[in-house]
Protein backbone atom coordinates (compact mmCIF):
# COMPACT_ATOMS: atom_id res chain seq x y z
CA UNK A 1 2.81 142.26 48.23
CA UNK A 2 0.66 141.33 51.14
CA UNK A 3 1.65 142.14 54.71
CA UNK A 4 0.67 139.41 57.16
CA UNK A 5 -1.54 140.57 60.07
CA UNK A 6 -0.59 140.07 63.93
CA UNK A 7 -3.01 136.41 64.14
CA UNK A 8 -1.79 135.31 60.65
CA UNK A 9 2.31 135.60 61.86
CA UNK A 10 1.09 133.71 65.35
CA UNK A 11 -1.05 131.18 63.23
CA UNK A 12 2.26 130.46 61.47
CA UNK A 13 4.90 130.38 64.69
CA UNK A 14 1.76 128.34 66.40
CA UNK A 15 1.77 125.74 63.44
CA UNK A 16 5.72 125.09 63.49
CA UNK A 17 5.38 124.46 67.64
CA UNK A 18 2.82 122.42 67.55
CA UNK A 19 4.38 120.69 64.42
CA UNK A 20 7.14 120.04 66.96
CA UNK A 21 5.20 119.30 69.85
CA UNK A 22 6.14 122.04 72.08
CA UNK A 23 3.86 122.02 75.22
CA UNK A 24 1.29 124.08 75.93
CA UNK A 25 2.58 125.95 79.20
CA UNK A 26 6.23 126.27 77.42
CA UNK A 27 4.56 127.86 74.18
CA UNK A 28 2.63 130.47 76.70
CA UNK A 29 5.58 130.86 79.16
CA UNK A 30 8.29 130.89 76.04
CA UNK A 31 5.46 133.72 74.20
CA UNK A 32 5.06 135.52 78.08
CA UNK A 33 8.63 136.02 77.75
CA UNK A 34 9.85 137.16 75.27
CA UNK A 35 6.73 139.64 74.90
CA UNK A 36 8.03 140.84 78.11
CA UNK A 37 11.59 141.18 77.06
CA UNK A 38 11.16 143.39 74.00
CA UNK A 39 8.68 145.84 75.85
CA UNK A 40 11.38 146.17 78.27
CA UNK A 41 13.71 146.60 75.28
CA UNK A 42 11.62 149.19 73.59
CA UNK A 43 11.34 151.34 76.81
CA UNK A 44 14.71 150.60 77.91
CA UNK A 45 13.65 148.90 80.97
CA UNK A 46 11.19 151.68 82.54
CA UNK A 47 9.13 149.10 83.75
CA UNK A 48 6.59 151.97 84.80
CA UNK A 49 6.47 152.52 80.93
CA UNK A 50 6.19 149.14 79.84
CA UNK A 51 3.64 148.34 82.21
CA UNK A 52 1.46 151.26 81.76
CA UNK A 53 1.79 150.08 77.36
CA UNK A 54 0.86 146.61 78.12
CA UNK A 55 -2.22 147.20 80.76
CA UNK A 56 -1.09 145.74 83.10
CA UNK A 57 0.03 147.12 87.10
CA UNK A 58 3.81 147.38 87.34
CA UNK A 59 3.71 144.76 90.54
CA UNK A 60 2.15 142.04 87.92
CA UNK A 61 5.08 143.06 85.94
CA UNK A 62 7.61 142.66 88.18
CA UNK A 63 6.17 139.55 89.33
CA UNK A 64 5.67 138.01 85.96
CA UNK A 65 9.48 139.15 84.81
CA UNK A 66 10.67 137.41 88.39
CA UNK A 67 9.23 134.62 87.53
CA UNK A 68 9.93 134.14 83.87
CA UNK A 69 13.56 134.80 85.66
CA UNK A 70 13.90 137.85 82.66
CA UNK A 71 17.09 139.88 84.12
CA UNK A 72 17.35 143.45 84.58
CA UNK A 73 19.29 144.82 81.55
């Protein structure tokens, strides 16, 4: 059994949206999203954590999750 790498599962998900037409700034703002949401899940909402994991500064974050409207669990 073959596992399927990181690009070939996105490939696949990427296929089925466009196959359905989904726009381009809802694929990247639906992908932006959730993304978000389960690093915030996997560090239980430290957003110091999940910002320092992801690269990015934790103002970006906090701006990003504001506007993707992603609530504070």
């Amino acid at each position: 059994m073959t596992t399927m790498t990181i690009h070939q599962k996105l490939e696949a998900v990427i296929k089925e949206m466009i196959e359905k037409e989904v726009r381009y700034k809802e694929a990247l703002r639906e992908f932006e999203k959730i993304y978000l949401e389960m690093a915030l899940k996997k560090y239980k909402g430290n957003k110091t954590l999940v910002a320092k994991a992801l690269g990015i500064h934790r103002n970006t974050l906090n701006s990003r999750a504001k506007s993707l409207k992603i609530l504070k669990k």
